[in-house]
N, C-alpha and C. Protein backbone atom coordinates (compact mmCIF):
# COMPACT_ATOMS: atom_id res chain seq x y z
N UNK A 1 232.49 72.71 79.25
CA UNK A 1 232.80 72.97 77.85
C UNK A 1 233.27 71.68 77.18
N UNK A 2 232.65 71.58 76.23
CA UNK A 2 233.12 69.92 75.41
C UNK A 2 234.75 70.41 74.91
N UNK A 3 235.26 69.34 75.04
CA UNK A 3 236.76 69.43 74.44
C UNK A 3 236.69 69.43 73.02
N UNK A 4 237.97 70.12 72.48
CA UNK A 4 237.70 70.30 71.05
C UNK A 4 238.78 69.63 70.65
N UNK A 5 239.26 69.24 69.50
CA UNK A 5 240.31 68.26 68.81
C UNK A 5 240.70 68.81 66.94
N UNK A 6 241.58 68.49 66.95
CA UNK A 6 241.98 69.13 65.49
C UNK A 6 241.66 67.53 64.39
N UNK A 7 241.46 67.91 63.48
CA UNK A 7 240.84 67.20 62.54
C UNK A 7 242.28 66.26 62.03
N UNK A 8 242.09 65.07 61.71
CA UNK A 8 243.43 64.74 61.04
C UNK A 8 243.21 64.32 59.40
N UNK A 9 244.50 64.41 58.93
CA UNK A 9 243.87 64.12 57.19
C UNK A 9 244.30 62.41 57.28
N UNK A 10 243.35 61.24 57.10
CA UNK A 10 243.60 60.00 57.19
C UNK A 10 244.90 59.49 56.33
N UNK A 11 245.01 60.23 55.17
CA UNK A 11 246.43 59.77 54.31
C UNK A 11 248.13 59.90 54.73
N UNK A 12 247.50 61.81 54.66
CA UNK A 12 249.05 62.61 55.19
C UNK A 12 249.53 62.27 56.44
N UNK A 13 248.43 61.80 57.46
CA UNK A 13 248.43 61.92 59.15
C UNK A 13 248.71 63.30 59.39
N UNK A 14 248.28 64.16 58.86
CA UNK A 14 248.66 65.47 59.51
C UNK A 14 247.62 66.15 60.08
N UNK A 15 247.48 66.75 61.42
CA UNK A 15 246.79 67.89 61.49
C UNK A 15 245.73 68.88 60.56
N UNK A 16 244.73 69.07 60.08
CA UNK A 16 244.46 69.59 59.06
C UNK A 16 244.01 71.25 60.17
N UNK A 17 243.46 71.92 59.14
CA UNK A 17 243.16 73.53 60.19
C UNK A 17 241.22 73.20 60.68
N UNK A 18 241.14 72.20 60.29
CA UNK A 18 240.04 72.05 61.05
C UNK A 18 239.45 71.42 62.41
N UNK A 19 238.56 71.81 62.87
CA UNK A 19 238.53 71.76 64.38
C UNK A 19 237.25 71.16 65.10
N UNK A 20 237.03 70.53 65.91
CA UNK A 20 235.36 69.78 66.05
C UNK A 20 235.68 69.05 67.38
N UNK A 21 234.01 68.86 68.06
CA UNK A 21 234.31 68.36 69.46
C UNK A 21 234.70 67.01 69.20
N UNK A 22 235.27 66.42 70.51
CA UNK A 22 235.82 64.73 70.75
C UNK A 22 234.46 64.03 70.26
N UNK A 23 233.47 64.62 70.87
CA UNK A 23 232.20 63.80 70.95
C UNK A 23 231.86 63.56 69.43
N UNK A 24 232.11 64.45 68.78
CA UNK A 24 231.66 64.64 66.83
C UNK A 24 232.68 63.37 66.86
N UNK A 25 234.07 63.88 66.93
CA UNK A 25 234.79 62.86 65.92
C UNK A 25 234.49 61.47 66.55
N UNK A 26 234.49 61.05 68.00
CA UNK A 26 233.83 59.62 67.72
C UNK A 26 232.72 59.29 67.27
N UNK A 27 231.66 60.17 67.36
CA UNK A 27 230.55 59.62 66.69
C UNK A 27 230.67 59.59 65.38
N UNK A 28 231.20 59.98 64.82
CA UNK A 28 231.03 60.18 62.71
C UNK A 28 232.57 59.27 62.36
N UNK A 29 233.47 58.96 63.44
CA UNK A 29 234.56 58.36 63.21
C UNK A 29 235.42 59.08 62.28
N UNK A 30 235.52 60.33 62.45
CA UNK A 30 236.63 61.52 62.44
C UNK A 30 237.94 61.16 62.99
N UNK A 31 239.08 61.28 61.87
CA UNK A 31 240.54 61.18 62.37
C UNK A 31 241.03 62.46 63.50
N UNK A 32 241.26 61.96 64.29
CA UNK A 32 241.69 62.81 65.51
C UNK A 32 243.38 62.46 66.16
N UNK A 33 243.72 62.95 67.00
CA UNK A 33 245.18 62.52 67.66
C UNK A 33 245.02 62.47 69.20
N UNK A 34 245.79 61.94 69.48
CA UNK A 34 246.01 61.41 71.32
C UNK A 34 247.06 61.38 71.50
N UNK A 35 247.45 61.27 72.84
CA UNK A 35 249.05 60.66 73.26
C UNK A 35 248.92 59.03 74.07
N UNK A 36 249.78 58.67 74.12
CA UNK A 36 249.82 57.21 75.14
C UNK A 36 251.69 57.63 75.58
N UNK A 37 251.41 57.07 76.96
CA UNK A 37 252.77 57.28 77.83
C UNK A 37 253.03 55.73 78.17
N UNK A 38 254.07 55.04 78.12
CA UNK A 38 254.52 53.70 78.46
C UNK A 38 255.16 54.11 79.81
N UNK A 39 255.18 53.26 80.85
CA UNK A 39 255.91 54.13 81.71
C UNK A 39 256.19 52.47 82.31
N UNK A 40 257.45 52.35 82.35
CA UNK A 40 258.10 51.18 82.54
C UNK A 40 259.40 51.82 83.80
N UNK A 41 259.62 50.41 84.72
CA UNK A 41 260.49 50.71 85.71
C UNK A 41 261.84 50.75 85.55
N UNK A 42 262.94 50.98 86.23
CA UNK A 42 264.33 51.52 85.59
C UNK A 42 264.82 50.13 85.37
N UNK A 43 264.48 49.13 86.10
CA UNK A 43 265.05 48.03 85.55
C UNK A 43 264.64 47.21 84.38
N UNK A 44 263.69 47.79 84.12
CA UNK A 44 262.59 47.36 82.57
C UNK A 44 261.94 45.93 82.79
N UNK A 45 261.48 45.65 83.92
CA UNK A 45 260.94 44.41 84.11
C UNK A 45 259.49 44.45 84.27
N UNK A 46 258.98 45.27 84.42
CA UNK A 46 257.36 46.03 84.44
C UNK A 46 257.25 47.38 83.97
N UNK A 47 255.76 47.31 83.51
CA UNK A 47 255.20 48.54 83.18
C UNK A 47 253.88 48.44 84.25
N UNK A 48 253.71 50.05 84.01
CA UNK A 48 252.85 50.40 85.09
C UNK A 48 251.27 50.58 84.00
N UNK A 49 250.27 49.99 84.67
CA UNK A 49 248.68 49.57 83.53
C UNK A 49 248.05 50.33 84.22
N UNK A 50 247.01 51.33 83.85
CA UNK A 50 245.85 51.81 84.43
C UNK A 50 244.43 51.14 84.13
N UNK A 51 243.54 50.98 85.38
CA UNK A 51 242.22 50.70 84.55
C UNK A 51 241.57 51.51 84.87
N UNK A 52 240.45 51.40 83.45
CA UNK A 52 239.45 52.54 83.47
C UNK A 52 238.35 52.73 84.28
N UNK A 53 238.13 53.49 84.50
CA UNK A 53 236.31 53.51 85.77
C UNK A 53 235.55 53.52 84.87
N UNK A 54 234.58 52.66 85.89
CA UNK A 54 233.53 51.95 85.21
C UNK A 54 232.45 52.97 84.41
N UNK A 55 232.64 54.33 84.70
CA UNK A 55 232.00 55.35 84.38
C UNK A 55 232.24 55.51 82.69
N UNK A 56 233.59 54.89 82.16
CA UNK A 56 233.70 55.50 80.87
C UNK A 56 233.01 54.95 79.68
N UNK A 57 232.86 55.92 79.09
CA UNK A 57 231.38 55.08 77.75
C UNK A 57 232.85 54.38 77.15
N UNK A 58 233.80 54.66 76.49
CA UNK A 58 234.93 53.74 75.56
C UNK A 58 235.62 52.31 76.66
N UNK A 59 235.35 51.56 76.58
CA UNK A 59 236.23 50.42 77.46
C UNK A 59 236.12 50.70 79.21
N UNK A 60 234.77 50.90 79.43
CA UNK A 60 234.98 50.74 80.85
C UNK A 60 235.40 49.36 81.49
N UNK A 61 235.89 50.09 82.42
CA UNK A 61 236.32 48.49 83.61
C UNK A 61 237.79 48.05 83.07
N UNK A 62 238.11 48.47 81.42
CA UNK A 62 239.19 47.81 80.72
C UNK A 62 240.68 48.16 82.01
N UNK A 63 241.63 47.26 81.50
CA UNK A 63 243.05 47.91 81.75
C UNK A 63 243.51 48.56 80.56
N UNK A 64 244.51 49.46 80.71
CA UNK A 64 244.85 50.54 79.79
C UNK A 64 246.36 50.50 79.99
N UNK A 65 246.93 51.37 78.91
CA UNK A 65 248.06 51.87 79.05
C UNK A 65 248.59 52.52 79.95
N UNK A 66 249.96 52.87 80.40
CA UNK A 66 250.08 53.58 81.12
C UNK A 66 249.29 54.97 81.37
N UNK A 67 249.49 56.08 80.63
CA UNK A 67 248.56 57.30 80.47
C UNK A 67 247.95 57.02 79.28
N UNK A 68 246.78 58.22 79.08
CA UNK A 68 246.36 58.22 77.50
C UNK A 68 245.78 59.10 77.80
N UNK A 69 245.43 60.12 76.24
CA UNK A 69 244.35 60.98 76.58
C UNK A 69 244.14 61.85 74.84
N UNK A 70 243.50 62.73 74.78
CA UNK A 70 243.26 63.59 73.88
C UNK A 70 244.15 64.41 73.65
N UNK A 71 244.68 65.06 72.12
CA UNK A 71 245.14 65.95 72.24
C UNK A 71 244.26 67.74 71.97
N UNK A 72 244.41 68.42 72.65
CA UNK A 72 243.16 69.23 72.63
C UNK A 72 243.35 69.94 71.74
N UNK A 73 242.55 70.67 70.90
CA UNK A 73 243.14 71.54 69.28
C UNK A 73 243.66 71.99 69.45
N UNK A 74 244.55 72.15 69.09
CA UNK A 74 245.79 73.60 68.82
C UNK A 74 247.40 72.82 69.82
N UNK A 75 247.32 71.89 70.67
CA UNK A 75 248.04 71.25 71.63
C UNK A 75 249.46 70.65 71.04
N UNK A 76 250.50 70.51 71.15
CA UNK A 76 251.35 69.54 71.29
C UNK A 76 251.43 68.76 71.74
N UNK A 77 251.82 67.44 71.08
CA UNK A 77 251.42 66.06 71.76
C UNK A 77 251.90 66.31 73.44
N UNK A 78 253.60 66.66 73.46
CA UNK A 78 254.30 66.42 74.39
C UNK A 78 253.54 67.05 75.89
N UNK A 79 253.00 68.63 75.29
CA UNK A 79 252.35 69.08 76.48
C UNK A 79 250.95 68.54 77.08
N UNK A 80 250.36 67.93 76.12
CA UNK A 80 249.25 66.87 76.45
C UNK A 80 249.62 65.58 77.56
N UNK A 81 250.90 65.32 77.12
CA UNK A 81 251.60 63.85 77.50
C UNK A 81 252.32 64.70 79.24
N UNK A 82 252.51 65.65 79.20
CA UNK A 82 252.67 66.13 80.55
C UNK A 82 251.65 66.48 81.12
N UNK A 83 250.48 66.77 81.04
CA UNK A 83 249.23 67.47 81.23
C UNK A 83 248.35 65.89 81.84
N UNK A 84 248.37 65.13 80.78
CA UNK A 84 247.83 63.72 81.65
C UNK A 84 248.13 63.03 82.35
N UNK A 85 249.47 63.21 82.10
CA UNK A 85 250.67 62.56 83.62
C UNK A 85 249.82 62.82 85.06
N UNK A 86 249.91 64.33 84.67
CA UNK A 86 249.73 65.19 85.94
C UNK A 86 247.73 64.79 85.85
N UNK A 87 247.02 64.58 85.22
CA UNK A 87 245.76 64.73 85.87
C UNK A 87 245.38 63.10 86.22
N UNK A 88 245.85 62.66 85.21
CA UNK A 88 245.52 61.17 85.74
C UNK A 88 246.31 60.18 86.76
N UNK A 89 247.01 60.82 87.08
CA UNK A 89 248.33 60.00 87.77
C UNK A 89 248.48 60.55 88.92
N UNK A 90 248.30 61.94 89.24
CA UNK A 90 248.62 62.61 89.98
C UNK A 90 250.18 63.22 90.05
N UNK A 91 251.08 62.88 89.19
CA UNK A 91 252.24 63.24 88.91
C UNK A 91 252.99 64.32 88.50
N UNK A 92 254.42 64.64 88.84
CA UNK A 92 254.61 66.13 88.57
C UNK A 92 255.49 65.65 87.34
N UNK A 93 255.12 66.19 86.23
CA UNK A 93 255.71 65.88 84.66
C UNK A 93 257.19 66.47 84.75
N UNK A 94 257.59 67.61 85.41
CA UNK A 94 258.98 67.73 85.93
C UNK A 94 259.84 67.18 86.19
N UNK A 95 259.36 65.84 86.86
CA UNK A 95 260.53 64.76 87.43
C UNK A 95 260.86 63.79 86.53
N UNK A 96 259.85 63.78 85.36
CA UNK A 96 260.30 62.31 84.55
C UNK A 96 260.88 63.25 82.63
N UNK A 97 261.55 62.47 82.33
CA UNK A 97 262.08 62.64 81.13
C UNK A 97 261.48 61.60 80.10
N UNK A 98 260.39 62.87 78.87
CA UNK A 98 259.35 62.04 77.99
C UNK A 98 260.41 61.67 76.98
N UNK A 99 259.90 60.25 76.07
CA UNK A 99 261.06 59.87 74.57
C UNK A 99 260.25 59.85 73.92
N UNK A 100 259.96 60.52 73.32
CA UNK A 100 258.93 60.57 72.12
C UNK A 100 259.51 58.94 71.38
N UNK A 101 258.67 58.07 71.07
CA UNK A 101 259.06 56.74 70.62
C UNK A 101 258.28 56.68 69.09
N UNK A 102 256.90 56.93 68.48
CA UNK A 102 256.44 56.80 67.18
C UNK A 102 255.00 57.10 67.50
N UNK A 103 254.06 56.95 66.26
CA UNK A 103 253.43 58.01 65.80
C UNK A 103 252.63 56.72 65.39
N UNK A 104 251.15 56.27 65.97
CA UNK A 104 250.39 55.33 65.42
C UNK A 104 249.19 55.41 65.11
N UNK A 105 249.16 54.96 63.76
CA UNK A 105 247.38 55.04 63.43
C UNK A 105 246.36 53.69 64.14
N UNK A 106 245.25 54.00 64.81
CA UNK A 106 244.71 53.07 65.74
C UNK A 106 243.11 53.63 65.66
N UNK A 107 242.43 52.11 65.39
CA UNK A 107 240.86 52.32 65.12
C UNK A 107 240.48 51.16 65.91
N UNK A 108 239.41 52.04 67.13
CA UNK A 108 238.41 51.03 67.74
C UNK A 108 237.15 51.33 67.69
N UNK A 109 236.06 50.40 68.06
CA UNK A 109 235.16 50.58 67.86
C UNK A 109 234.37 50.22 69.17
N UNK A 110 233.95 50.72 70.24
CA UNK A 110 233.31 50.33 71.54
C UNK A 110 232.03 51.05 72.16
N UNK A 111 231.52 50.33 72.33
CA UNK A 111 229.91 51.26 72.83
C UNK A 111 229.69 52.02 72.36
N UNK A 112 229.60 51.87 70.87
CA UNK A 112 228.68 53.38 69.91
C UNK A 112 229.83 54.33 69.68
N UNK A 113 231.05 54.11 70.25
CA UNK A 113 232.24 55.22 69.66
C UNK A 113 233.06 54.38 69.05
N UNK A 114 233.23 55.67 67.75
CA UNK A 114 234.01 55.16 66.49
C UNK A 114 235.21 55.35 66.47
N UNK A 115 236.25 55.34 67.56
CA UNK A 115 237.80 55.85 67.54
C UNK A 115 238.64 55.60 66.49
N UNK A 116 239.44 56.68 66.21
CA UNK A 116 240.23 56.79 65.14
C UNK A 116 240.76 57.98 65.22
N UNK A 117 241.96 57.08 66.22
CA UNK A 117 243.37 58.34 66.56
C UNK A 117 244.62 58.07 65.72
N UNK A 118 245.26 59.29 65.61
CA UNK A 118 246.92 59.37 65.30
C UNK A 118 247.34 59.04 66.93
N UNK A 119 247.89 58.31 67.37
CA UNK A 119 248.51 58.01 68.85
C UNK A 119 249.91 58.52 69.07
N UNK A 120 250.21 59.48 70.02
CA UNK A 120 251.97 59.76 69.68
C UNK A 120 252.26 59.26 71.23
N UNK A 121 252.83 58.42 70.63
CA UNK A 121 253.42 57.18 71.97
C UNK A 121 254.83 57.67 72.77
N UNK A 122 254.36 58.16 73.87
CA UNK A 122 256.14 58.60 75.09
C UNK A 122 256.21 57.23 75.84
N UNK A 123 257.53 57.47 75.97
CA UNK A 123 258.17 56.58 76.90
C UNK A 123 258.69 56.95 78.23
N UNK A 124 258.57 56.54 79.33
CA UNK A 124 259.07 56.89 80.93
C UNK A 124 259.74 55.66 81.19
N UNK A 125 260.90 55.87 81.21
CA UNK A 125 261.90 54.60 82.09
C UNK A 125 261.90 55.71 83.54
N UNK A 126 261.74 54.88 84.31
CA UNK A 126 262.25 54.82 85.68
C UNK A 126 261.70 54.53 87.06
N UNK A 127 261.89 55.32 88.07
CA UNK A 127 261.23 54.06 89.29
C UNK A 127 260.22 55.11 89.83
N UNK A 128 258.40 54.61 89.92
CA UNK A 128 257.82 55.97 90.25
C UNK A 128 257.46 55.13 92.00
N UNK A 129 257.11 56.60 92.66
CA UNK A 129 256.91 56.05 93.85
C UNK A 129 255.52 55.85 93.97
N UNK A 130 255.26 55.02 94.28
CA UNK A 130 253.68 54.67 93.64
C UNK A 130 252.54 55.24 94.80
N UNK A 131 253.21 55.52 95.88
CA UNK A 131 252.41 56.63 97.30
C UNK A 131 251.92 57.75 96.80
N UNK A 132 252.75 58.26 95.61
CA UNK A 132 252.52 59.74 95.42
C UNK A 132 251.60 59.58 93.59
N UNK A 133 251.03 58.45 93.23
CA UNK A 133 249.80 58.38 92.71
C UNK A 133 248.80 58.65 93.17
N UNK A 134 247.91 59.65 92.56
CA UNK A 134 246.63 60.13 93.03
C UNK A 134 245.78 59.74 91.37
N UNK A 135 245.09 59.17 91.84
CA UNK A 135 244.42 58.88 90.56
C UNK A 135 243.13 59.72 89.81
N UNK A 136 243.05 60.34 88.97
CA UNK A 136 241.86 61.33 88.70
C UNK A 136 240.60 60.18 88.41
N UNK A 137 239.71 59.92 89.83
CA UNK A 137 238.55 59.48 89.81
C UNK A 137 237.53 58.85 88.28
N UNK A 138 237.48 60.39 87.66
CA UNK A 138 236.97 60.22 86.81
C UNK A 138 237.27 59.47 85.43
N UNK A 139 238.36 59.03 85.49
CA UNK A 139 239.07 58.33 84.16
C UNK A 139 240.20 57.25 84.82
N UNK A 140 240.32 56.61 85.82
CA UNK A 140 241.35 55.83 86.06
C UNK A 140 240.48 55.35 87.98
N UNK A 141 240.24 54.05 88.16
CA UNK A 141 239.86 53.19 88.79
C UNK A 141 241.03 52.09 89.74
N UNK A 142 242.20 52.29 88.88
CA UNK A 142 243.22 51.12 89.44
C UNK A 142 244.29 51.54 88.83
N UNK A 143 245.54 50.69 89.39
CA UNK A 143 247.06 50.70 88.73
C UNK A 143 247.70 49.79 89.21
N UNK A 144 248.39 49.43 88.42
CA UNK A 144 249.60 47.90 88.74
C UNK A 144 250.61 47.95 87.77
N UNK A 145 251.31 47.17 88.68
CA UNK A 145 252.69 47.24 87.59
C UNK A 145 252.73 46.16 87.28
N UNK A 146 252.99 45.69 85.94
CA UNK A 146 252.77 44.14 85.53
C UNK A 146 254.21 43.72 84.86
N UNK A 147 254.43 42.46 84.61
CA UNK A 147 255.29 41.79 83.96
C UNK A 147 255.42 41.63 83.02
N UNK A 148 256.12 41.05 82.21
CA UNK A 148 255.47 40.72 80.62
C UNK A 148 254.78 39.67 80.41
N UNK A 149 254.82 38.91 81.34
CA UNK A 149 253.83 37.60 81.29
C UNK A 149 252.98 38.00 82.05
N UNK A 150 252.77 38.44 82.72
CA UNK A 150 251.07 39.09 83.09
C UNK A 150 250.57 39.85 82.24
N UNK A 151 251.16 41.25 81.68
CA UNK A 151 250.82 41.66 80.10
C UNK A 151 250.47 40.76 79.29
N UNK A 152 251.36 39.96 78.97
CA UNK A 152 250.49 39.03 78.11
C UNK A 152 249.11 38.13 78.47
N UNK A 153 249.28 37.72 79.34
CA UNK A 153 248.34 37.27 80.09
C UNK A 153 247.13 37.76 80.21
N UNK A 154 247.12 38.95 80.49
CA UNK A 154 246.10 40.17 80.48
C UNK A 154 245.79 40.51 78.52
N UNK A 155 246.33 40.61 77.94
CA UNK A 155 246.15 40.17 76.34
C UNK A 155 245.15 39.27 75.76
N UNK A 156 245.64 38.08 76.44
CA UNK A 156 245.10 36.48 76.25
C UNK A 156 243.67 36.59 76.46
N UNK A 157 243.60 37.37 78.00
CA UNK A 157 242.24 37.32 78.43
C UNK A 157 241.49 38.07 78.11
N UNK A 158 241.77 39.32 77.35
CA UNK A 158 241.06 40.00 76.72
C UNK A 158 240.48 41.36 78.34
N UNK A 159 241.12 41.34 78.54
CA UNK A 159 240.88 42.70 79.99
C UNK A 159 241.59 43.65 79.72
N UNK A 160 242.29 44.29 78.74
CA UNK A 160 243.06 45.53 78.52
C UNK A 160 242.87 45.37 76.56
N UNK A 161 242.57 46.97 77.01
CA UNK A 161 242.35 47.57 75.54
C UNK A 161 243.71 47.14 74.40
N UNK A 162 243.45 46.75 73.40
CA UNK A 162 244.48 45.86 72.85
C UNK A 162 244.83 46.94 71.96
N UNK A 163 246.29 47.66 72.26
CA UNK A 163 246.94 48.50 71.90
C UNK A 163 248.02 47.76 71.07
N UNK A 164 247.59 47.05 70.12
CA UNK A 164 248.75 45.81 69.30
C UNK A 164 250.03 46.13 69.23
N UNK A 165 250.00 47.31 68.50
CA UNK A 165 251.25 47.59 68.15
C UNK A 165 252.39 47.92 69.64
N UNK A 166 251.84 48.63 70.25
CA UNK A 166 252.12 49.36 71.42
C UNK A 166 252.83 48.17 72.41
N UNK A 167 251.85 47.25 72.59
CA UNK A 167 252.52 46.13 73.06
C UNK A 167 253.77 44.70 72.53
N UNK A 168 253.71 45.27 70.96
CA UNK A 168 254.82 45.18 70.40
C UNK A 168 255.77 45.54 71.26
N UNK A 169 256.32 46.92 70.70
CA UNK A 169 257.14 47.75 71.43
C UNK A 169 257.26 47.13 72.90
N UNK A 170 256.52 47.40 73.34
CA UNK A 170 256.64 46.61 75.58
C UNK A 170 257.43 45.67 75.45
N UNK A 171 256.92 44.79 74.86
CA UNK A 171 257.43 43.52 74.87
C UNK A 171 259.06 43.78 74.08
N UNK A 172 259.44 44.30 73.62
CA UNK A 172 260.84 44.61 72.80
C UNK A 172 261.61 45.14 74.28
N UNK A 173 260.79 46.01 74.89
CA UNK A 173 261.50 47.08 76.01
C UNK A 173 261.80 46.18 77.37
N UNK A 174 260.67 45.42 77.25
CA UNK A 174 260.91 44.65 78.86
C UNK A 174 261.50 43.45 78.95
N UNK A 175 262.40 43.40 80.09
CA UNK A 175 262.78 41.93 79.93
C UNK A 175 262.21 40.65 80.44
């Protein structure tokens, strides 16, 4: 079944009552919403990067944010942001405490998809045990925990989806 997504109004950023597959809104470049999870260690000296499998039509091969994903129509960000924890990570959303941090408008454009999400950005401070990552095959290829000078670094070189603002923020959070 294609996933479905709630329509967003580009001005208000709000939700509108209309409804259409993921696949529509990137192709016609339809405002839609997502979540992104930062998930940084308790001592705030790394964040943890996923990369994408090579399978994905948007930024394959890229490094990524910690989580990311769709929010499905009718969804709350937060239960989305626990829901991808758990499929992409392999993680039990139980153990970590989400901070809802801000609310970003973000337009890319990659292999024929027109993205254009509302992004509602969580935050995870703390220490994950990285044994008990299981990675969902189909959307996640790798994971590392990086520095801020390897983040940046990884920036420079252009190998991770350039989440500008987002890495603002990182860079504020990590030392």
């Amino acid at each position: 079944m294609e996933e479905l997504v709630n329509v967003y109004d580009e001005k208000t950023e709000e939700k509108t009552d209309k409804i259409i597959t993921k696949i529509e809104a990137h192709a016609k470049g339809i405002w839609h919403s997502a979540i992104h999870i930062i998930i940084i260690n308790k001592e705030k000296t790394k964040i943890l990067l996923q990369k994408r499998c090579e399978e994905k039509k948007f930024f394959p091969n890229m490094w990524d944010i910690s989580v990311g994903g769709h929010i499905s129509a009718n969804e709350e960000p937060l239960t989305t942001a626990k829901r991808e924890l758990e499929e992409e990570l392999g993680l039990n959303p139980k153990e970590y405490e989400f901070k809802f941090i801000t609310k970003i408008k973000e337009e890319f454009i990659n292999n024929g998809i027109n993205s254009k999400e509302f992004v509602y950005v969580y935050l995870i401070i703390g220490d994950i045990n990285t044994s008990k990552i299981t990675l969902q095959k189909e959307e996640v290829s790798d994971f590392l925990w990086t520095t801020k000078e390897e983040l940046n670094k990884l920036i420079e070189n252009k190998v991770i989806i350039n989440h500008k603002e987002e890495f603002e923020l990182i860079n504020e959070i990590i030392k």
